[in-house]
C-alpha atoms as a PDB file:
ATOM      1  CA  UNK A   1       0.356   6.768 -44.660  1.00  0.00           C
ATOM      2  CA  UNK A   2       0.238   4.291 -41.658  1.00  0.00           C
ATOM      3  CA  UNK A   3       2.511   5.826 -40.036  1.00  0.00           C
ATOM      4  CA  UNK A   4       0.845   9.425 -40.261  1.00  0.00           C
ATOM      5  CA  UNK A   5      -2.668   7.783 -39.449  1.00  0.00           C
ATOM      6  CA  UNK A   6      -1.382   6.190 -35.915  1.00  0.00           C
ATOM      7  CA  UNK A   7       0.297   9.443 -35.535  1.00  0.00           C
ATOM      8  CA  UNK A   8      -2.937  11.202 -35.654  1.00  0.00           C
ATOM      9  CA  UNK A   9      -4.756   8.531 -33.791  1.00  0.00           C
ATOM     10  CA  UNK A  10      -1.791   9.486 -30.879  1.00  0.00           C
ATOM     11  CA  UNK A  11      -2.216  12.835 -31.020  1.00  0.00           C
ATOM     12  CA  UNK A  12      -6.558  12.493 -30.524  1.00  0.00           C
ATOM     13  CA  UNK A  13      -5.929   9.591 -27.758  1.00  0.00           C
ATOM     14  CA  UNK A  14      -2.971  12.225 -26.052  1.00  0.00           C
ATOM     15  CA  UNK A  15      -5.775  15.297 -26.118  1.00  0.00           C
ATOM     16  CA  UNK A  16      -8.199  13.636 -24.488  1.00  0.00           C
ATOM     17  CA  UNK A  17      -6.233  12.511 -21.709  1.00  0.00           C
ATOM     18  CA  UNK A  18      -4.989  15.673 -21.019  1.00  0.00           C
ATOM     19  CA  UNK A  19      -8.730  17.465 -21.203  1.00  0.00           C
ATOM     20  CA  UNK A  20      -9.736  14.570 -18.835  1.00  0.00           C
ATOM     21  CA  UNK A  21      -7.277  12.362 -17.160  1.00  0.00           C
ATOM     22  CA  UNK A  22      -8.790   9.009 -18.514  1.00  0.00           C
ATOM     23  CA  UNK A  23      -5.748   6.575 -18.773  1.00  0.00           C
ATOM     24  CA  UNK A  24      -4.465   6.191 -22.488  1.00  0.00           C
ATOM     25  CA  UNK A  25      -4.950   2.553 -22.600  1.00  0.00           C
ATOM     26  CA  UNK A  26      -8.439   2.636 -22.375  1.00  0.00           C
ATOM     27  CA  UNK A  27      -8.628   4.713 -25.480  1.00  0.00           C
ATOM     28  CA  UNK A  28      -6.126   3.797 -27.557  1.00  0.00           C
ATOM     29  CA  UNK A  29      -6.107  -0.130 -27.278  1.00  0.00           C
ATOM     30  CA  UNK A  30      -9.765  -0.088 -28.559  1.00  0.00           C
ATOM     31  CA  UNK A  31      -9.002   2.946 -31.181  1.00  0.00           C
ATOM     32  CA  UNK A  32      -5.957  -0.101 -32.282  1.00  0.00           C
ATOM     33  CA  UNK A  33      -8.131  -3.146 -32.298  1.00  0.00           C
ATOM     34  CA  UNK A  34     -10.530  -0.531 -34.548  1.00  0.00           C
ATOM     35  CA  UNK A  35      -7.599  -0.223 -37.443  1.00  0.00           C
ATOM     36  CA  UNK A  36      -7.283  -3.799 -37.061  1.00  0.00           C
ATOM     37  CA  UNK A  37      -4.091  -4.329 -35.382  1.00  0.00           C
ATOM     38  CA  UNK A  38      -4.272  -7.754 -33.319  1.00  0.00           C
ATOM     39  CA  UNK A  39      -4.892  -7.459 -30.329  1.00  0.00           C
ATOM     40  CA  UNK A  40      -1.718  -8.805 -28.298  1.00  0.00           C
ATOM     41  CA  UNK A  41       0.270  -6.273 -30.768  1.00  0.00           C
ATOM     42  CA  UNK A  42      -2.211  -3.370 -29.350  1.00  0.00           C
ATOM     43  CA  UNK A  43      -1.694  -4.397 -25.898  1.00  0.00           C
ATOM     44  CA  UNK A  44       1.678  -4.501 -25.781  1.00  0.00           C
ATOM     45  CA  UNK A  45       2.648  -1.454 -27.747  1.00  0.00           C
ATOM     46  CA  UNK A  46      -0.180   0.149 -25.628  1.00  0.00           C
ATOM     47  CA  UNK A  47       1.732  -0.347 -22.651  1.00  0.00           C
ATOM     48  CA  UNK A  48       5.342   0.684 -23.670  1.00  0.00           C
ATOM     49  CA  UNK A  49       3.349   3.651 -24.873  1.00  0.00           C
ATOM     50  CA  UNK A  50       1.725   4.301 -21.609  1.00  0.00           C
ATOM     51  CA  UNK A  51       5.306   3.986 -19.277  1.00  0.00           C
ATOM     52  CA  UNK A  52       6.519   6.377 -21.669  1.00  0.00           C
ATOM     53  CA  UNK A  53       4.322   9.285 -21.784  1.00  0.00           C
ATOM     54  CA  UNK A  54       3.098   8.655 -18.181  1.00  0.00           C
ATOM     55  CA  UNK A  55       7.279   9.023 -16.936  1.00  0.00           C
ATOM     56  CA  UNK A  56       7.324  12.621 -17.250  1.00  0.00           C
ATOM     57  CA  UNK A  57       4.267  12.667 -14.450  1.00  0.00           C
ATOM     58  CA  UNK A  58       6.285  10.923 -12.293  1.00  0.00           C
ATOM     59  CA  UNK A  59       9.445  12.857 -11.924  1.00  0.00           C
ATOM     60  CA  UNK A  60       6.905  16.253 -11.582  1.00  0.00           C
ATOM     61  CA  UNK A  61       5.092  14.839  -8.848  1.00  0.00           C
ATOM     62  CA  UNK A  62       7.969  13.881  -7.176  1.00  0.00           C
ATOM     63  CA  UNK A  63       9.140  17.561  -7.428  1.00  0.00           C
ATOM     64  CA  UNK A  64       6.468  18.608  -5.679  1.00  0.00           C
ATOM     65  CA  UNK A  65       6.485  15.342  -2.913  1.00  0.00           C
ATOM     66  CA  UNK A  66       2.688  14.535  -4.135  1.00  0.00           C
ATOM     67  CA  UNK A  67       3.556  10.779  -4.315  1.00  0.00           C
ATOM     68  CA  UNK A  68       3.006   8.498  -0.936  1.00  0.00           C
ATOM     69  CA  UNK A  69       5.680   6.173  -2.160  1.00  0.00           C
ATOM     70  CA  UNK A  70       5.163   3.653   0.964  1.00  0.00           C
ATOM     71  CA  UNK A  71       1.848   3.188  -0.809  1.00  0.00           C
ATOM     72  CA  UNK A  72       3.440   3.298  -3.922  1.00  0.00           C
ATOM     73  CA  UNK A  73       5.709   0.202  -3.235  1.00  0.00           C
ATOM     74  CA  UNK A  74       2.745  -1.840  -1.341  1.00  0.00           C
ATOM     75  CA  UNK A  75       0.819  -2.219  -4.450  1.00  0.00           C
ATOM     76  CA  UNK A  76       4.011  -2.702  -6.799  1.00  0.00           C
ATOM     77  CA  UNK A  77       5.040  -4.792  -4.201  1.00  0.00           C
ATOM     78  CA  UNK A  78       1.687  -7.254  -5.759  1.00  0.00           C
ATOM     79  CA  UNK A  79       1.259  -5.994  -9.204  1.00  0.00           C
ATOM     80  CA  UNK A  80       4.689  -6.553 -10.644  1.00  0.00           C
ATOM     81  CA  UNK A  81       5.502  -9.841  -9.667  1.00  0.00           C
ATOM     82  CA  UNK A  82       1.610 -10.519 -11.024  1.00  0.00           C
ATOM     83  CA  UNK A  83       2.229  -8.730 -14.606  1.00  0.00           C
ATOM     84  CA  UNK A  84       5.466 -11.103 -14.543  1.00  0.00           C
ATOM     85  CA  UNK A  85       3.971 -14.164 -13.834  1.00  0.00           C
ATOM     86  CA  UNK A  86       1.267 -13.608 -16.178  1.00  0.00           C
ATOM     87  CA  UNK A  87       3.851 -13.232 -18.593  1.00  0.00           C
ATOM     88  CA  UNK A  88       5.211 -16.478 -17.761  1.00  0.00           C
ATOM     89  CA  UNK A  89       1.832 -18.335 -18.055  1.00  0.00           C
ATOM     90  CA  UNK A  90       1.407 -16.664 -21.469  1.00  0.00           C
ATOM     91  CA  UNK A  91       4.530 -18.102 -22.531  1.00  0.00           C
ATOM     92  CA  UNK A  92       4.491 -21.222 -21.117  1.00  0.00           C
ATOM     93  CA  UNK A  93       0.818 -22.818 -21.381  1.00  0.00           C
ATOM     94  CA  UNK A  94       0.081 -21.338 -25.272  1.00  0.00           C
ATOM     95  CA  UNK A  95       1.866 -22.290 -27.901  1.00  0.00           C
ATOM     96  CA  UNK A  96       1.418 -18.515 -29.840  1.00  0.00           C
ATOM     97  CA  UNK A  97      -0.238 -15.633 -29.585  1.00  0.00           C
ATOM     98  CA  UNK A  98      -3.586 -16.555 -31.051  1.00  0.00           C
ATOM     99  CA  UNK A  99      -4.301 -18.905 -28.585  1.00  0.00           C
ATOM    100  CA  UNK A 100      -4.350 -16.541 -25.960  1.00  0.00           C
ATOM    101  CA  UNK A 101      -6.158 -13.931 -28.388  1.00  0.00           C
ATOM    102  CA  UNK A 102      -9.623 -14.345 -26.519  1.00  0.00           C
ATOM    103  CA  UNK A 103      -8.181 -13.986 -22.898  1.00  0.00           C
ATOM    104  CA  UNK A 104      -7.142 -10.571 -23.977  1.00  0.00           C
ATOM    105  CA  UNK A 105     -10.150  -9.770 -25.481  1.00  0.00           C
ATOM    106  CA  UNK A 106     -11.780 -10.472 -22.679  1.00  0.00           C
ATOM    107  CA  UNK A 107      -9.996  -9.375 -20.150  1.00  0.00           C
ATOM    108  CA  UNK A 108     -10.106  -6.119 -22.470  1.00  0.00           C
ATOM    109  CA  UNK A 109     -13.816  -5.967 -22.427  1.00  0.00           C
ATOM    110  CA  UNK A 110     -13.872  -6.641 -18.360  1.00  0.00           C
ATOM    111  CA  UNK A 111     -11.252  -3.817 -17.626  1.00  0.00           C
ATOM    112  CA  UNK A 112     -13.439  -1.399 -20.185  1.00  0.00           C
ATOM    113  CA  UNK A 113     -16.348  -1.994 -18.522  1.00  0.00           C
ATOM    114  CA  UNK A 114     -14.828  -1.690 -14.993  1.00  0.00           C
ATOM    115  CA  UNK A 115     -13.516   1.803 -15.772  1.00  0.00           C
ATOM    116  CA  UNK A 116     -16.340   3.016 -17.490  1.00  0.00           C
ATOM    117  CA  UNK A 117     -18.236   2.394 -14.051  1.00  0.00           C
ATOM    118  CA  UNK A 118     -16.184   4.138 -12.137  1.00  0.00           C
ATOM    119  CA  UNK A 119     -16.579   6.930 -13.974  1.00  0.00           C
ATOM    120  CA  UNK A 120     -19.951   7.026 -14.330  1.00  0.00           C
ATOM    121  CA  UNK A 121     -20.152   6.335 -10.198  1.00  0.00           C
ATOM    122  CA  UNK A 122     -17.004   8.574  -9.498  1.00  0.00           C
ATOM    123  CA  UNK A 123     -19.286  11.045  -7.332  1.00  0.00           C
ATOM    124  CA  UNK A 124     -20.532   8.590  -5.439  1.00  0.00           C
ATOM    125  CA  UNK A 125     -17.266   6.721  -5.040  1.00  0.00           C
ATOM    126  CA  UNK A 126     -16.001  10.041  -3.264  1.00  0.00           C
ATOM    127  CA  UNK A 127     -18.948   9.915  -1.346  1.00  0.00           C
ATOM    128  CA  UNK A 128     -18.561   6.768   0.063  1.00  0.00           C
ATOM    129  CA  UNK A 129     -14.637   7.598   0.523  1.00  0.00           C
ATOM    130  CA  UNK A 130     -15.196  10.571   2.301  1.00  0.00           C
ATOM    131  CA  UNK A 131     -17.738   8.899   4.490  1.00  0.00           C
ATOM    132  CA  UNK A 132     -14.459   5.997   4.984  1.00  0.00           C
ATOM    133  CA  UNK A 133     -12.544   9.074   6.115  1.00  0.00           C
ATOM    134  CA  UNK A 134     -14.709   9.541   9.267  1.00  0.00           C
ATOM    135  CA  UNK A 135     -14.413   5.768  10.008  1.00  0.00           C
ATOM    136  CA  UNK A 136     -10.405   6.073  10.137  1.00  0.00           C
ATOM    137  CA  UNK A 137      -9.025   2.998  12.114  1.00  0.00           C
ATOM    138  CA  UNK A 138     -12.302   2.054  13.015  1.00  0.00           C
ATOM    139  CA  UNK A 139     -13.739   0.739   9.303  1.00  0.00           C
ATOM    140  CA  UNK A 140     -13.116  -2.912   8.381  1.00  0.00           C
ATOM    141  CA  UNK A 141     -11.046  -0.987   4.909  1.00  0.00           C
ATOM    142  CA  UNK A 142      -8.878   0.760   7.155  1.00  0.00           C
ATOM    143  CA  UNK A 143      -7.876  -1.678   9.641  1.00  0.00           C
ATOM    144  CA  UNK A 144      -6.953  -3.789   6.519  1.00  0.00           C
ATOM    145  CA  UNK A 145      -5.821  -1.143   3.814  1.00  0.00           C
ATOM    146  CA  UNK A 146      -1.900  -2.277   3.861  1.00  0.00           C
ATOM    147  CA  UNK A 147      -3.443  -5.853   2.868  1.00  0.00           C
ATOM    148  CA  UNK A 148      -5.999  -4.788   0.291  1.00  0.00           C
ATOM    149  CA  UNK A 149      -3.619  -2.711  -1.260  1.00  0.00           C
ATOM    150  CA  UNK A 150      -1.192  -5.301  -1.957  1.00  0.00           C
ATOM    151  CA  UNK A 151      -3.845  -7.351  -3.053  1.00  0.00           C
ATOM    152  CA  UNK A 152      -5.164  -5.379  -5.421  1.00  0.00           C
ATOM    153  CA  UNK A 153      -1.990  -4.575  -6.634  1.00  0.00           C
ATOM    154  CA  UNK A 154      -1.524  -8.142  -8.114  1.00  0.00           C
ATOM    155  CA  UNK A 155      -5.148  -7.994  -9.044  1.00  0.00           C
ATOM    156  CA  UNK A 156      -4.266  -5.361 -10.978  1.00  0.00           C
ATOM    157  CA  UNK A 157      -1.198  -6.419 -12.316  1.00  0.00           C
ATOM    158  CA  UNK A 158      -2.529  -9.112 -13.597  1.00  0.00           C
ATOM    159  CA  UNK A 159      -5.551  -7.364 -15.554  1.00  0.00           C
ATOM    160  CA  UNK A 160      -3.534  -4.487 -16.765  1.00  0.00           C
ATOM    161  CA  UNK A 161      -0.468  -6.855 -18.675  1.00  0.00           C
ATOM    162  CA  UNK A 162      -3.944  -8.632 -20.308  1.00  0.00           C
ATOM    163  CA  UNK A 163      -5.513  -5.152 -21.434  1.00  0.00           C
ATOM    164  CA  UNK A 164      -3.307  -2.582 -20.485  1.00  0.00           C
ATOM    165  CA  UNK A 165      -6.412  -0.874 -19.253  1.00  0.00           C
ATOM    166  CA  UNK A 166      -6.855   0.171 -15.429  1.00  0.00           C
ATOM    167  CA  UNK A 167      -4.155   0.884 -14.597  1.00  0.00           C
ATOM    168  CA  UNK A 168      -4.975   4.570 -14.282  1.00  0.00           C
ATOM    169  CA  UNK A 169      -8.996   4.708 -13.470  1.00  0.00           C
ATOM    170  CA  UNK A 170      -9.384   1.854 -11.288  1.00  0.00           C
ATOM    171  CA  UNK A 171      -5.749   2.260  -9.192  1.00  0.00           C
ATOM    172  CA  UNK A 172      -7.285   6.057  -8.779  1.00  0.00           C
ATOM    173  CA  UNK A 173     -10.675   4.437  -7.630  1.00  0.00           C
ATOM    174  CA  UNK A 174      -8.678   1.451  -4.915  1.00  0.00           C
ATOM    175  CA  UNK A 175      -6.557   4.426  -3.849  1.00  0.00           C
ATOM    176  CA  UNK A 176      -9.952   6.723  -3.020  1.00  0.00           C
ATOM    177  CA  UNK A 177     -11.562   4.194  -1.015  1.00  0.00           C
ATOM    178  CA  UNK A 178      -8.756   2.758   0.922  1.00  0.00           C
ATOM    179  CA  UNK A 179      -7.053   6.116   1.419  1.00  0.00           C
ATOM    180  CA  UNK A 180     -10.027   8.713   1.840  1.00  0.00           C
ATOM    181  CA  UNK A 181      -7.585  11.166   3.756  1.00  0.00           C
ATOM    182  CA  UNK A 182      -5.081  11.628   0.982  1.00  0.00           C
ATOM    183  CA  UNK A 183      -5.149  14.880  -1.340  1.00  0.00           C
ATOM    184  CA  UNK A 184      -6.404  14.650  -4.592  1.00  0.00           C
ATOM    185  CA  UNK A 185      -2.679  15.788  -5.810  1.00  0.00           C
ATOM    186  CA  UNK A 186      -1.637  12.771  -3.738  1.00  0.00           C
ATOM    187  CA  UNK A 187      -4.037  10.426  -5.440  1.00  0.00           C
ATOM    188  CA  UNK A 188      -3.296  11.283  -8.717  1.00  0.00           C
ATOM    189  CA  UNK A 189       0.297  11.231  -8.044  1.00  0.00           C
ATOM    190  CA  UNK A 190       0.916   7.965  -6.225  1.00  0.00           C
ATOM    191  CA  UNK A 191      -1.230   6.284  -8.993  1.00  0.00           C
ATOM    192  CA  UNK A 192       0.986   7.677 -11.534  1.00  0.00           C
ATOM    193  CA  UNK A 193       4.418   6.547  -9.531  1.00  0.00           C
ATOM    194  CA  UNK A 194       2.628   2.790  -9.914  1.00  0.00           C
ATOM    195  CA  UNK A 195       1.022   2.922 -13.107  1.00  0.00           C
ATOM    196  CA  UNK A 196       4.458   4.002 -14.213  1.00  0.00           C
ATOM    197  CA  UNK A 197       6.350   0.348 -13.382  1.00  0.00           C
ATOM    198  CA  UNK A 198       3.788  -1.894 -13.870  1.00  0.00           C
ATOM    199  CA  UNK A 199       2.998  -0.402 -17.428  1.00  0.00           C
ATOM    200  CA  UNK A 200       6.783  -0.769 -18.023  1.00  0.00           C
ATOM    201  CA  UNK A 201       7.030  -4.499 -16.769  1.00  0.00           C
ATOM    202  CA  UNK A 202       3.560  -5.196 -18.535  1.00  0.00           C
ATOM    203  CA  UNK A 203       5.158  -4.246 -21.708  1.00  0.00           C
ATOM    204  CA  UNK A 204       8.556  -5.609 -21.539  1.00  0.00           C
ATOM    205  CA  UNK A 205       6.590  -9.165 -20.787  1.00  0.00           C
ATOM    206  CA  UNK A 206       4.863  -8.209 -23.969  1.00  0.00           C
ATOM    207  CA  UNK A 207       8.212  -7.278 -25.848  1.00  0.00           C
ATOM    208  CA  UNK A 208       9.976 -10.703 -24.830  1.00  0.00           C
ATOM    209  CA  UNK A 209       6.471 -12.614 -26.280  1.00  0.00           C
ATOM    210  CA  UNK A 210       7.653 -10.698 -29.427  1.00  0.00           C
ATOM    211  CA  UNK A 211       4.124  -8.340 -28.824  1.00  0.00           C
ATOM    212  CA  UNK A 212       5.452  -4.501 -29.397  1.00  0.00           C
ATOM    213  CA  UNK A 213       5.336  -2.703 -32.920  1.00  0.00           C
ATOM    214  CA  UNK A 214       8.019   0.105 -32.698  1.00  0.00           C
ATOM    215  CA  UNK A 215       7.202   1.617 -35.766  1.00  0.00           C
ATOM    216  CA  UNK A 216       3.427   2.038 -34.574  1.00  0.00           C
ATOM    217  CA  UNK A 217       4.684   2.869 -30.589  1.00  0.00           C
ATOM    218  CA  UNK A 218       6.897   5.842 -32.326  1.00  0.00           C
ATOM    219  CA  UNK A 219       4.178   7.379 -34.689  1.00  0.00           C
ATOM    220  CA  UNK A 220       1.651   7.235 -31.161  1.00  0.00           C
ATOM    221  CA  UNK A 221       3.909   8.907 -29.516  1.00  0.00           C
ATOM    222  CA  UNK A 222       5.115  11.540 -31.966  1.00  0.00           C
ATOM    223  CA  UNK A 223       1.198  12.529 -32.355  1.00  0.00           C
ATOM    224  CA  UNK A 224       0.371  12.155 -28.360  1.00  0.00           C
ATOM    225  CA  UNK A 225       3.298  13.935 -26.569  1.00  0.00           C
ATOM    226  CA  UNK A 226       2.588  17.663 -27.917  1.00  0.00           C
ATOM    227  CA  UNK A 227      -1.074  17.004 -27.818  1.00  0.00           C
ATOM    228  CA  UNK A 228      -1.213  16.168 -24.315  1.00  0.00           C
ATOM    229  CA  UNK A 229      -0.117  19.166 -23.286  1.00  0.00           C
ATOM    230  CA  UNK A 230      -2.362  20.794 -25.101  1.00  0.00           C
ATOM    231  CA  UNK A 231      -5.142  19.028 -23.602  1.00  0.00           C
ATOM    232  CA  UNK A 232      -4.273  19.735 -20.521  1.00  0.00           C
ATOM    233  CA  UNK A 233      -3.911  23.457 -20.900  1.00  0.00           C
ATOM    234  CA  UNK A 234      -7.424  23.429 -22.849  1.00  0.00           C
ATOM    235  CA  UNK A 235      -8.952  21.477 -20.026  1.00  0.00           C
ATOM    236  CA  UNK A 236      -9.640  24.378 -18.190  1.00  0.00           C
ATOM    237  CA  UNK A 237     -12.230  25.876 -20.993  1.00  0.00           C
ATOM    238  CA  UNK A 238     -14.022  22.992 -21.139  1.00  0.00           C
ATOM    239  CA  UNK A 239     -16.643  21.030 -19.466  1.00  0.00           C
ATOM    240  CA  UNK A 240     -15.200  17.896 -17.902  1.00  0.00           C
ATOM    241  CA  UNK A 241     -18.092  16.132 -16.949  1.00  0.00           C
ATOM    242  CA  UNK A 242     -19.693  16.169 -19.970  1.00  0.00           C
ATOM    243  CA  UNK A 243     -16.247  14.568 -21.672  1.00  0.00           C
ATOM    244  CA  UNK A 244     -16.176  12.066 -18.851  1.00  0.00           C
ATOM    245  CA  UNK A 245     -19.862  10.404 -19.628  1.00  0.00           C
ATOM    246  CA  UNK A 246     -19.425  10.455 -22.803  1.00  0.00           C
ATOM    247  CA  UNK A 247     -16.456   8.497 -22.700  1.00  0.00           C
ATOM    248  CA  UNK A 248     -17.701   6.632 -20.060  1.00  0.00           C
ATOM    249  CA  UNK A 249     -20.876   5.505 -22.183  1.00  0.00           C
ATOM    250  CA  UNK A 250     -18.160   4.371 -25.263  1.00  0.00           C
ATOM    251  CA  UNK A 251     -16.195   2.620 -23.370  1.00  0.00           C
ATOM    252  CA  UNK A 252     -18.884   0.557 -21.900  1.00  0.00           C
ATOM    253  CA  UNK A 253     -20.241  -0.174 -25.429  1.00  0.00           C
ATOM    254  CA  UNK A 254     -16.788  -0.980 -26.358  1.00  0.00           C
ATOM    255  CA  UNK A 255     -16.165  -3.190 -23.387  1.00  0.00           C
ATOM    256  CA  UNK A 256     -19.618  -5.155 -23.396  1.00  0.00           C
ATOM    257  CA  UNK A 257     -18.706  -5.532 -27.230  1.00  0.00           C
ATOM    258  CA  UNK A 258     -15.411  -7.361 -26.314  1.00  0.00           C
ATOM    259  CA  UNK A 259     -17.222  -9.348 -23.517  1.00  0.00           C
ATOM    260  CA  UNK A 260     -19.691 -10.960 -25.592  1.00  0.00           C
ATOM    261  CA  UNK A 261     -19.088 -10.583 -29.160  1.00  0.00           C
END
């Protein structure tokens, strides 16, 4: 019956990606910690579970030479060796899991809150981008975009082993406001070709802490895989901005929950 509910719970988290492009972990860790799965067991299966179903995008977008891989490596060049190190420090300065329990939480409740901004401010985060986009070697951003992007790369790295959140919204959002000129096709897939190997890393750090459940990672991804896909070809029919508040307004209930409570 577990196995059929998480299943289910896969296959709800995998449709509304694909009707809106919202990064799984932001859904399904939350929807985990909800069935009461702990939550460094939630954030690590979370992030095996995102490499996974997130690979496929990868090798598509590289069919179709939509990923700026130079950018690509700059920010795994910072986010990799942070998910690792963070990995260490988990290891090394707590003796088990439940002592770092509450810096996940946190850091959960931070990264929900984060990307339920950015959606909410989205329009006005293009805005601002395109308005970047005139300032082109001239803006304080763009003289230092090679730097900011590696730095936010291990800011990022960092966050997203914690939560497993992020790394989909908010490398989307540093990616629109340091690289205003790219094509939304180039956005989306450059973000993917990182989210890709820092989800990966984040969850093999969370598989050597002993953090991964492969009986729950296999029933999330036998329910999200097909319903992806399906998502994505009924995203078309229905209104994405309304989906997008929505979620925007749980996951900041969700995330101020985790904060404070």
């Amino acid at each position: 019956m577990d196995f059929l509910l998480y299943a289910i719970s896969g296959a709800f988290v995998g449709l509304i990606v694909g009707l809106t492009g919202i990064g799984g972990g932001s859904l399904m860790t939350p929807l985990l910690l909800l069935f009461g799965i702990p939550p460094h067991i939630a954030v690590g299966t979370d992030l095996l579970y995102a490499a996974i179903t997130k690979a496929s995008g990868v090798v598509s977008h590289h069919k179709n030479k939509t990923i700026k891989w130079s950018i690509t490596l700059t920010m795994a060049a910072g986010s990799i060796p942070a998910a690792i190190v963070t990995g260490i420090i988990l290891n090394h300065f707590f003796l088990d899991y439940q002592e770092y329990t509450g810096v996940i939480t946190t850091s959960l409740g931070v990264m929900l809150v984060l990307t339920a901004t950015l959606l909410i401010f989205r329009k006005k985060i293009q805005v601002f981008a395109n308005r970047q986009a005139d300032l082109t070697g001239k803006g304080w951003l763009q003289r230092n975009k090679t730097t900011l992007t590696f730095l936010m790369g291990i800011l990022l790295g960092a966050l997203v082993t914690l939560s497993s959140v992020g790394a989909g919204a908010i490398g989307t959002a540093i990616l629109l406001v340091l690289y205003p000129k790219l094509k939304s096709m180039n956005i989306v897939g450059t973000d993917i070709a990182h989210a890709v190997p820092l989800t990966l890393i984040g969850g093999l750090v969370h598989l050597g802490l002993g953090n991964v459940d492969y009986s729950l990672l296999a029933a999330l991804l036998v329910g999200s895989i097909p319903a992806i896909h399906l998502g994505t070809k009924l995203g078309t029919k229905i209104p994405e901005t309304i989906l997008r508040q929505a979620l925007a307004l749980i996951l900041l209930l969700l995330g101020t929950k985790y904060i404070f409570f």
